[in-house]
N, C-alpha and C. Protein backbone atom coordinates (compact mmCIF):
# COMPACT_ATOMS: atom_id res chain seq x y z
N UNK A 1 68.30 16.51 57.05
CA UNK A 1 69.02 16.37 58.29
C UNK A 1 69.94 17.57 58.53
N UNK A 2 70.19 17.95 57.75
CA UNK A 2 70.87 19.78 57.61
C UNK A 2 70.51 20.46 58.63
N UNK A 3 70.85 21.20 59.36
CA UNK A 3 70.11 22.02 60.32
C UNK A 3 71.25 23.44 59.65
N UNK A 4 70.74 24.87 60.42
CA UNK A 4 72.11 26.12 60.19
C UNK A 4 73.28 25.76 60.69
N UNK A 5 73.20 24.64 61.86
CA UNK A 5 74.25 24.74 62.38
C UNK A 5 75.31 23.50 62.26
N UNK A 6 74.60 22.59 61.49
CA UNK A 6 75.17 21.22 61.47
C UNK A 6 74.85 20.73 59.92
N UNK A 7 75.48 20.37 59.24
CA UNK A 7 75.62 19.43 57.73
C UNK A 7 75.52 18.52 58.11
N UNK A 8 75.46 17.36 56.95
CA UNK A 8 75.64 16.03 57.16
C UNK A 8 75.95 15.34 55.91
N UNK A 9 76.86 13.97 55.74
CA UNK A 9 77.21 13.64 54.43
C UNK A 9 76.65 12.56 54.65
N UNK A 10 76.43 11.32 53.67
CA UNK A 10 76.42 10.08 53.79
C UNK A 10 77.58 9.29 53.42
N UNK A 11 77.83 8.26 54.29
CA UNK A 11 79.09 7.32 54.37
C UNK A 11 79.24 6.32 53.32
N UNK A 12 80.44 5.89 52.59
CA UNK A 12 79.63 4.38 52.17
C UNK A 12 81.06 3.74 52.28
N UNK A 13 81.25 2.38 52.36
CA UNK A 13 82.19 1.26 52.18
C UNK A 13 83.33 1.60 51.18
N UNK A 14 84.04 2.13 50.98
CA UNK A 14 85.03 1.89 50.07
C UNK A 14 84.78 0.92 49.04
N UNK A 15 85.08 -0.16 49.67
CA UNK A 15 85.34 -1.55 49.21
C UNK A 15 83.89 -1.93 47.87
N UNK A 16 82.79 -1.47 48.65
CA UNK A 16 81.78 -2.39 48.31
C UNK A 16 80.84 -1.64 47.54
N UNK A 17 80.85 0.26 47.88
CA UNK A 17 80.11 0.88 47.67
C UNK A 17 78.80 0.82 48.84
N UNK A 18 78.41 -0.20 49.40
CA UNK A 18 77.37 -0.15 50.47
C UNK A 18 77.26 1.15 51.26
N UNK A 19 76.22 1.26 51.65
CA UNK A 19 75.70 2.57 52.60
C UNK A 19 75.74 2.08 54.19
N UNK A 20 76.59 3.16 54.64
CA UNK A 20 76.97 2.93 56.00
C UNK A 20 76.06 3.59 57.16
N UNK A 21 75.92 5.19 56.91
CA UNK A 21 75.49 6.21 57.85
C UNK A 21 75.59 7.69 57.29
N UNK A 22 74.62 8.45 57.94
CA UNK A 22 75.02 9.68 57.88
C UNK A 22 76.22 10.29 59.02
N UNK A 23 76.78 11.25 58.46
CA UNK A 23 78.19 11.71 59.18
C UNK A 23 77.85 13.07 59.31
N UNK A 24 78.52 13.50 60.61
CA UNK A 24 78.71 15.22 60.64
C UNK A 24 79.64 15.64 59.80
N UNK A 25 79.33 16.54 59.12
CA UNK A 25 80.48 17.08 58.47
C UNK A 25 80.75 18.29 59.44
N UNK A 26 82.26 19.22 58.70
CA UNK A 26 82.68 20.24 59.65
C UNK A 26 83.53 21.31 58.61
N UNK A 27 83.25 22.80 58.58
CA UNK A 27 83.50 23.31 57.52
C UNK A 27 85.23 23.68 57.81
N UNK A 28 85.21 23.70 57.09
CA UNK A 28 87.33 23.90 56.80
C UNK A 28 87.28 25.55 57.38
N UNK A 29 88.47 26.04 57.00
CA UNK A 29 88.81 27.17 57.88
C UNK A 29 88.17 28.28 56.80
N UNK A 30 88.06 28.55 55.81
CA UNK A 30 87.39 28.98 54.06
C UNK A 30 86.16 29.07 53.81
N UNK A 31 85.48 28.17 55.62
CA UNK A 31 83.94 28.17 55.23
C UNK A 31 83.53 27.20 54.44
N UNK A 32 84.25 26.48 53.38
CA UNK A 32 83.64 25.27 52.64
C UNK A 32 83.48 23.83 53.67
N UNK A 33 82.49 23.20 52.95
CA UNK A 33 82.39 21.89 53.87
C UNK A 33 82.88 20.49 52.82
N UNK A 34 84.51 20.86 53.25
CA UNK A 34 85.12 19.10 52.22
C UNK A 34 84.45 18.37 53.41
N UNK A 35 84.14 16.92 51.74
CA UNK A 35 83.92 15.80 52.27
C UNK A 35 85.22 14.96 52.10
N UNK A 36 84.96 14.13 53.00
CA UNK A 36 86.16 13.18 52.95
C UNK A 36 85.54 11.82 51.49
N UNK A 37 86.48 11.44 51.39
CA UNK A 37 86.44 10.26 50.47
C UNK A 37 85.68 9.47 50.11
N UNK A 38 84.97 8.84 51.43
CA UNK A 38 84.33 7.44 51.78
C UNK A 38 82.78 8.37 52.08
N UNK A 39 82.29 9.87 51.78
CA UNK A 39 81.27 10.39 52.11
C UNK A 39 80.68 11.24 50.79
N UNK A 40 79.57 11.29 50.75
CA UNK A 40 78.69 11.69 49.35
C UNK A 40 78.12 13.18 50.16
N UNK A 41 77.46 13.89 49.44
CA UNK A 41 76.55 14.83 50.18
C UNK A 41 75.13 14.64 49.99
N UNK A 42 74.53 13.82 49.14
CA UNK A 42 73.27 13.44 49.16
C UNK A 42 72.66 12.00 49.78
N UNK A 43 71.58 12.19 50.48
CA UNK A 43 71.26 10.95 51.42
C UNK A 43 70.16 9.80 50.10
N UNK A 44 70.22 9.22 50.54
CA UNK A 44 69.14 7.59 49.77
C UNK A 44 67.85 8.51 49.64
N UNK A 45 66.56 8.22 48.60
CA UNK A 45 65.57 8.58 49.02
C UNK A 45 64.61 7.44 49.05
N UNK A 46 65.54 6.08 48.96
CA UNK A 46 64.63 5.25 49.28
C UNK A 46 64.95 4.41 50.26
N UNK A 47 64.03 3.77 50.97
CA UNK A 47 64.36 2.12 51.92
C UNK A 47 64.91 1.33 50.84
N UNK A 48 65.71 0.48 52.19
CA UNK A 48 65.86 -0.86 51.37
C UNK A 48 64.95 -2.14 51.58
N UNK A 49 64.08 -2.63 50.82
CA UNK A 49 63.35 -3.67 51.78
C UNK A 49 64.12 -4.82 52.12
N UNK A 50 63.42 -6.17 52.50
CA UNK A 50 64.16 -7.29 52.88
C UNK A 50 65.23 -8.07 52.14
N UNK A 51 66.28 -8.41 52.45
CA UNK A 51 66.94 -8.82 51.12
C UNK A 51 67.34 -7.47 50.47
N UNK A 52 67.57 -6.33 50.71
CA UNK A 52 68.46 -5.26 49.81
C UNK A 52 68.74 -4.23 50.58
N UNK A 53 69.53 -3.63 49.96
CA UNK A 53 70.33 -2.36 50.83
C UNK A 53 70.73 -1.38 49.87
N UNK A 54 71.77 -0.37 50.14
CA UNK A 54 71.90 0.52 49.20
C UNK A 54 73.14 0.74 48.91
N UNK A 55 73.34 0.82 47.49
CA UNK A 55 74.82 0.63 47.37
C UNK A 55 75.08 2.18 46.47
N UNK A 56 76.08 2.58 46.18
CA UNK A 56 76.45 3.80 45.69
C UNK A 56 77.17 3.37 44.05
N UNK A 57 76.62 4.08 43.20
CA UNK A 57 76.50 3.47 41.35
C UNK A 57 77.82 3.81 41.59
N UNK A 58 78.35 3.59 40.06
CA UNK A 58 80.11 3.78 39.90
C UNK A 58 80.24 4.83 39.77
N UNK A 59 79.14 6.02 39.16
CA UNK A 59 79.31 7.82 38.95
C UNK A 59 79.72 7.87 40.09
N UNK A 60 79.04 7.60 41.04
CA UNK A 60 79.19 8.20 42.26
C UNK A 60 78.03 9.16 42.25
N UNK A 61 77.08 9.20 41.60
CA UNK A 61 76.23 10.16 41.62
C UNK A 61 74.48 9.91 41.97
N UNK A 62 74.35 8.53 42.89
CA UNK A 62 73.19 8.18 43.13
C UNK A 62 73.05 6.69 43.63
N UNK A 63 72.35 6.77 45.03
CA UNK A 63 72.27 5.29 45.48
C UNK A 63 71.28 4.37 44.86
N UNK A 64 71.69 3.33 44.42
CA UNK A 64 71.14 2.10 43.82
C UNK A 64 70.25 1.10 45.16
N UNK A 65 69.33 0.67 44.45
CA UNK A 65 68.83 -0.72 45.75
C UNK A 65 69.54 -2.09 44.82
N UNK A 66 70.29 -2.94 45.82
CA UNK A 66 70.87 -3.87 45.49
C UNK A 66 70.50 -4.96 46.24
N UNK A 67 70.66 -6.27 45.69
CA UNK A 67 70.41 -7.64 46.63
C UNK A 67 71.45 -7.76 47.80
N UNK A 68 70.85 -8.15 48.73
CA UNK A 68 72.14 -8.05 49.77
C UNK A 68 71.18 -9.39 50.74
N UNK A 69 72.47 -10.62 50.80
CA UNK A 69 71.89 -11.56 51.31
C UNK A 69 73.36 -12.12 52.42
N UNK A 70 74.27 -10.91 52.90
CA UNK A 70 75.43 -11.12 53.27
C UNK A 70 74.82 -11.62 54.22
N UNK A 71 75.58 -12.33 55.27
CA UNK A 71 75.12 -12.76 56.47
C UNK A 71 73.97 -14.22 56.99
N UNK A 72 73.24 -13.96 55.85
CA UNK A 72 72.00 -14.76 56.02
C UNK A 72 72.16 -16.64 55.66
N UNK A 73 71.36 -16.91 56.33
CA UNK A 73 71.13 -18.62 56.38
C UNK A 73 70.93 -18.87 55.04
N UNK A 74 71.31 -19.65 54.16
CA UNK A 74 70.93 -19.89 53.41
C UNK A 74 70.73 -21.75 52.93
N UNK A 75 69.81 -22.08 52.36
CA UNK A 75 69.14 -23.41 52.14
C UNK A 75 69.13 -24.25 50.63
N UNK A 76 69.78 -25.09 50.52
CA UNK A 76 69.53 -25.61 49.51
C UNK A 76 68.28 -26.60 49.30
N UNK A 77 67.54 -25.79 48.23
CA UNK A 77 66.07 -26.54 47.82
C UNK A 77 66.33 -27.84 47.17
N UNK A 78 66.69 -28.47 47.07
CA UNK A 78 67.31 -30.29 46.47
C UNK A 78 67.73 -30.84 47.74
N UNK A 79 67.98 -30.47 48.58
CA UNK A 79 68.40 -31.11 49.62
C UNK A 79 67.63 -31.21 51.13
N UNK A 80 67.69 -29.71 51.26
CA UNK A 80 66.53 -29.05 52.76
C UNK A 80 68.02 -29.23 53.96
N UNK A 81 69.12 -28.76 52.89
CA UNK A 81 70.12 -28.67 53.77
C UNK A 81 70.71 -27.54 53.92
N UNK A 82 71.41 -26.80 54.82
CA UNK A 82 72.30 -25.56 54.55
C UNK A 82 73.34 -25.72 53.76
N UNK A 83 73.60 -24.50 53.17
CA UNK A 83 74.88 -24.08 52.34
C UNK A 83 75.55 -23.17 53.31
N UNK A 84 76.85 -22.76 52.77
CA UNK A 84 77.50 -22.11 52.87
C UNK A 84 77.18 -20.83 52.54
N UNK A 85 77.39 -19.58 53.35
CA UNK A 85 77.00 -18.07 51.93
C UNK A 85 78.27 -17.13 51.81
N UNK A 86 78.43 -17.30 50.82
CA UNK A 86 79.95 -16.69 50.29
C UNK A 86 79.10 -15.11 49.53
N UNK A 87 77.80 -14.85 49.44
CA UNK A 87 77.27 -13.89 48.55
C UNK A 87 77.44 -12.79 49.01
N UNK A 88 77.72 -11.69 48.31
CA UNK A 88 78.70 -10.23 48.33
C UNK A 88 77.03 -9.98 47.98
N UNK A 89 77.35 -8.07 48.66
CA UNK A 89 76.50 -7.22 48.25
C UNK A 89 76.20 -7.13 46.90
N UNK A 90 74.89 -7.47 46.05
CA UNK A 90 74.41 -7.23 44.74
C UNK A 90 74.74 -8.43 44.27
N UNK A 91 74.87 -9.67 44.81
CA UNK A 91 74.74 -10.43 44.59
C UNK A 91 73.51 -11.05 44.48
N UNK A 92 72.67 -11.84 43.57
CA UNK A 92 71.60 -12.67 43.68
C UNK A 92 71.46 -13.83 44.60
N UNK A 93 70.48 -14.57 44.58
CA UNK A 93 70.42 -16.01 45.01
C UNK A 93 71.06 -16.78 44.21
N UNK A 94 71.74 -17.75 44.05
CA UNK A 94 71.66 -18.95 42.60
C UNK A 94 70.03 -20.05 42.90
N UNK A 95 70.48 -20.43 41.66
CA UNK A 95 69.50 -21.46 41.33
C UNK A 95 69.54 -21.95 42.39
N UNK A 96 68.29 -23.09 42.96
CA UNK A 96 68.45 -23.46 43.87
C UNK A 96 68.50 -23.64 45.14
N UNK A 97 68.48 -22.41 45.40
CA UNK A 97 68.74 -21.78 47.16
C UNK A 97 67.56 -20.89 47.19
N UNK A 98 67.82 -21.05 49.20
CA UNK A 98 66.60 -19.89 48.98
C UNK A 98 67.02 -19.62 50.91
N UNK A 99 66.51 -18.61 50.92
CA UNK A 99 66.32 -17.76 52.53
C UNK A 99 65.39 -18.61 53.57
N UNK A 100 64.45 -19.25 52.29
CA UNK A 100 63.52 -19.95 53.84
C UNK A 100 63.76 -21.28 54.17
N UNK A 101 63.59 -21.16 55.71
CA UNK A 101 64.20 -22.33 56.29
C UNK A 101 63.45 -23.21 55.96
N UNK A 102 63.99 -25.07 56.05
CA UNK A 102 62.91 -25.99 56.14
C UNK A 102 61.58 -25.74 56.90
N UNK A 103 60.70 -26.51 56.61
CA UNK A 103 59.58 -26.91 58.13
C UNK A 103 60.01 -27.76 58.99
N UNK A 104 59.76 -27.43 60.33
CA UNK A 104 60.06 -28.32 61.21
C UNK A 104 59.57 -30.07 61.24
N UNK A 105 60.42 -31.07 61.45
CA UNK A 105 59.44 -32.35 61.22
C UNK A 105 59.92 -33.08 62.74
N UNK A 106 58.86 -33.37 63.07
CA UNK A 106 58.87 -34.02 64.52
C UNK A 106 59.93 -34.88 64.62
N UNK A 107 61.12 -35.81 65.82
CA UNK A 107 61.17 -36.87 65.10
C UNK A 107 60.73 -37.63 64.99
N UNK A 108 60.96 -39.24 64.16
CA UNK A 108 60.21 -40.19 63.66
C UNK A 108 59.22 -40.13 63.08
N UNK A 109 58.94 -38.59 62.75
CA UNK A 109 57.52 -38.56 61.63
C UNK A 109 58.31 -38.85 60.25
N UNK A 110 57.09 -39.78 59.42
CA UNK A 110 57.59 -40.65 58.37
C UNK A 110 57.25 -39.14 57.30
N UNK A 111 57.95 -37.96 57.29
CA UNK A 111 58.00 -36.95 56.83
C UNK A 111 59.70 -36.46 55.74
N UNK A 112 58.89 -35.58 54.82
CA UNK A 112 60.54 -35.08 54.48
C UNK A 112 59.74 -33.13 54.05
N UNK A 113 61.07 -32.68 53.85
CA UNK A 113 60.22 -31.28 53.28
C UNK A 113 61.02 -31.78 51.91
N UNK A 114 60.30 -30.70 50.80
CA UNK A 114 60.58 -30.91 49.08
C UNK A 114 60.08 -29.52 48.81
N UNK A 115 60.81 -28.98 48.03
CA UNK A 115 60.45 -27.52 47.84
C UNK A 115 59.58 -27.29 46.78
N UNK A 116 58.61 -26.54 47.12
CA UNK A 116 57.84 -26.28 45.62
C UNK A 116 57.67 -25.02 45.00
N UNK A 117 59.02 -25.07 43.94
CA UNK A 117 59.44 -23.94 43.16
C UNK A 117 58.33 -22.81 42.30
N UNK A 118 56.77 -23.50 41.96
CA UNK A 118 56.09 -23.10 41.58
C UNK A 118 55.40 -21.69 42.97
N UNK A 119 55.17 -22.26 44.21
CA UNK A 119 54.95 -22.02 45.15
C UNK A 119 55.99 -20.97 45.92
N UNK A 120 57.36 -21.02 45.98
CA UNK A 120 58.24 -20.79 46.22
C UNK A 120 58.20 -20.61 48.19
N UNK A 121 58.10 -22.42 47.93
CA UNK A 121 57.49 -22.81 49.70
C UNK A 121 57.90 -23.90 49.86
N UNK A 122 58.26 -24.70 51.00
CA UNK A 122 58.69 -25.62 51.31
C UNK A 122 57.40 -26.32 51.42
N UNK A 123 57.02 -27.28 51.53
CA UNK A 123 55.99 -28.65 51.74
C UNK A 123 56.08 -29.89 52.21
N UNK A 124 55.58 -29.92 53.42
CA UNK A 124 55.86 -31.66 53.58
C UNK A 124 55.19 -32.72 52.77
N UNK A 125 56.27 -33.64 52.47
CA UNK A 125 55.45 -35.01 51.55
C UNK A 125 56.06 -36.08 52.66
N UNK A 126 55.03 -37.44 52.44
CA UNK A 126 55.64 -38.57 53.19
C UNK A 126 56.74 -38.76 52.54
N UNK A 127 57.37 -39.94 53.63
CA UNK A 127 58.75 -40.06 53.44
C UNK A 127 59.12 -41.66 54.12
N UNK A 128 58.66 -42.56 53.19
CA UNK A 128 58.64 -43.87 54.32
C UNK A 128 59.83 -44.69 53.59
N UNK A 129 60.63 -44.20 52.58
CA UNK A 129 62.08 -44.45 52.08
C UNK A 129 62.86 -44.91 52.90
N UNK A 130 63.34 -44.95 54.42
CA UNK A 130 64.40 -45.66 55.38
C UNK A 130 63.40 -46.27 56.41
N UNK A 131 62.22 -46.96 56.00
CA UNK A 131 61.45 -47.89 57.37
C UNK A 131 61.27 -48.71 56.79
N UNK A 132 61.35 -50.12 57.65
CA UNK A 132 60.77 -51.14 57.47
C UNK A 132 59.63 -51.39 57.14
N UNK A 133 58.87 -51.59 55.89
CA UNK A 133 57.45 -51.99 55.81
C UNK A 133 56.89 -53.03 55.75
N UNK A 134 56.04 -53.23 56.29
CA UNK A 134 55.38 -54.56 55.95
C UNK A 134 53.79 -54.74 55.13
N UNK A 135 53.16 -55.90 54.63
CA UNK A 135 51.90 -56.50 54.51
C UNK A 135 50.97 -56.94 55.38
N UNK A 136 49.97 -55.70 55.36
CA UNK A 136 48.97 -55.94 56.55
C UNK A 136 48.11 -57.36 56.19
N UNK A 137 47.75 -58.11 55.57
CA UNK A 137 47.71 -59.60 54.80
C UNK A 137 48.26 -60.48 55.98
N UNK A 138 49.38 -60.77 55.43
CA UNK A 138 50.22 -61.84 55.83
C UNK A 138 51.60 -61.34 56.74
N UNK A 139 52.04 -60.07 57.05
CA UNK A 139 52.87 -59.84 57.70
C UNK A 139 54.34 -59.90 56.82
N UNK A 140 54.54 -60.11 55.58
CA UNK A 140 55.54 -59.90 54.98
C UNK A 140 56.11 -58.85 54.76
N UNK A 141 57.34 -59.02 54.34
CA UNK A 141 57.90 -57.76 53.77
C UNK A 141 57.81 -57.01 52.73
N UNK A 142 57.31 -55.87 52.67
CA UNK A 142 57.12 -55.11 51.89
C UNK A 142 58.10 -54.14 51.05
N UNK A 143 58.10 -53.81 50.00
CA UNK A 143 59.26 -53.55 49.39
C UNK A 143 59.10 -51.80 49.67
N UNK A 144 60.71 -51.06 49.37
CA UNK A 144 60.27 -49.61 50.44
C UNK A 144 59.99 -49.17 48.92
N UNK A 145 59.30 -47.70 49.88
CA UNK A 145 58.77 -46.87 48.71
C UNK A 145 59.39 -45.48 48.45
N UNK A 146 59.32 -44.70 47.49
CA UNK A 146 60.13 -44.00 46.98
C UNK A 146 59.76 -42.68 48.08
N UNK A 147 60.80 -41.80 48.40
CA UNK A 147 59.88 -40.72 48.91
C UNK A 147 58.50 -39.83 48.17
N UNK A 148 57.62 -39.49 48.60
CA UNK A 148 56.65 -38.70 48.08
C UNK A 148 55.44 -39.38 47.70
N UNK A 149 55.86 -41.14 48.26
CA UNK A 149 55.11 -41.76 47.61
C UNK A 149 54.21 -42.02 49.50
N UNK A 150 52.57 -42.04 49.45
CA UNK A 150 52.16 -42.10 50.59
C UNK A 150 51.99 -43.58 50.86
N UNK A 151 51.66 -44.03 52.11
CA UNK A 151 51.94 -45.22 52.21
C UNK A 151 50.29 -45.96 52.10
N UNK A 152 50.57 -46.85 51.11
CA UNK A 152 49.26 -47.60 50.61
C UNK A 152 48.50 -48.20 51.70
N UNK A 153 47.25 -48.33 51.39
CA UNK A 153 45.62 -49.07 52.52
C UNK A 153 46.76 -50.63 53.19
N UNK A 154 47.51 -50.93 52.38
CA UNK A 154 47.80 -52.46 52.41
C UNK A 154 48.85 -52.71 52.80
N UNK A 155 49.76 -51.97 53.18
CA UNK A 155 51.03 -51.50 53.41
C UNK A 155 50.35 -50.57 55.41
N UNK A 156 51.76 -51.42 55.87
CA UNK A 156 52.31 -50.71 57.32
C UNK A 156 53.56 -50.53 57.75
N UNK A 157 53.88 -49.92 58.64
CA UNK A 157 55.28 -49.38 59.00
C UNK A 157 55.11 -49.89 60.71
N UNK A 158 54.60 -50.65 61.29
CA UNK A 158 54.21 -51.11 62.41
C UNK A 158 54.63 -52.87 62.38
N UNK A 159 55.31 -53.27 63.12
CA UNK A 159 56.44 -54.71 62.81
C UNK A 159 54.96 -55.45 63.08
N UNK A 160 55.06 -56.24 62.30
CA UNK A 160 53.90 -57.43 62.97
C UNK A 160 53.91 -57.91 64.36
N UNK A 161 53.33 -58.85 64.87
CA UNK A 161 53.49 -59.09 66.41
C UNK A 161 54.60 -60.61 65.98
N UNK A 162 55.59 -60.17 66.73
CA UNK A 162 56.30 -61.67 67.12
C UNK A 162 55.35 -63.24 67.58
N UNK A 163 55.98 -64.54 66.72
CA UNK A 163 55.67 -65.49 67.36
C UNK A 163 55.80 -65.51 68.64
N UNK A 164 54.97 -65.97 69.25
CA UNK A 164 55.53 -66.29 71.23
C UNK A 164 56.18 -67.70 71.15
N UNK A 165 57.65 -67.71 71.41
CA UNK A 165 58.04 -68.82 71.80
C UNK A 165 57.48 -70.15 72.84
């Protein structure tokens, strides 16, 4: 990015070390080109992909790729609920969490999502844990079933028909 007539430094965060931008620099009256504080003279030579960015080592002598999940949604896999994200640059995920959102579930579909860590994917399983079930037989009540569990040949979630008075 150097040209004869223009330098350039790279910026970074004080605080965090993170990579901000390239900067014009401007040579002092001596002809030298000070950098200021918060600026390096060598640029990244790599991207950061998804989930990372570039942070500046403690030498000061070379940008690192670090986890960077500041900002982002984050999901707890035990639940299929949001968290909170308190996570700083170079921070990991914890156990548990993850970037991808649930699947969408219609409502009243007898659905839940359950994460499958092997997979590292969300999945819908049934979910007939808060409905009324009944015995396609005799119309009784049926006892509920655990989530994940699908709902049996003999087993319905459809009220029987009322006596007619």
């Amino acid at each position: 990015m150097d040209t004869s007539e223009h330098r350039y430094g790279h910026s970074v965060d004080l605080a965090t070390g993170a990579y901000l931008r390239p900067v014009r620099l401007f040579p002092s009256a001596d002809g030298t080109w000070p950098l200021p504080e918060n600026v390096v003279a060598f640029a990244p030579t790599v991207e950061p992909g998804p989930y990372q960015w570039l942070r500046l080592d403690a030498a000061r002598q070379a940008w690192e790729l670090v986890p960077d999940y500041r900002g982002v949604m984050l999901w707890d896999t035990g639940t299929a609920t949001p968290l909170p994200n308190r996570l700083q640059l170079g921070d990991d995920l914890p156990e548990a969490v993850t970037v991808l959102p649930p699947l969408t579930i219609e409502p009243g579909a007898p659905l839940r999502n359950a994460w499958n860590a092997q997979a590292q994917a969300w999945e819908l399983i049934p979910d007939y844990s808060g409905r009324p079930l009944w015995h396609k037989a005799d119309g009784s009540v049926a006892s509920p079933l655990p989530p994940g569990q699908p709902l049996p040949d003999g087993i319905t979630d459809q009220a029987p028909p009322q006596p007619s008075q």
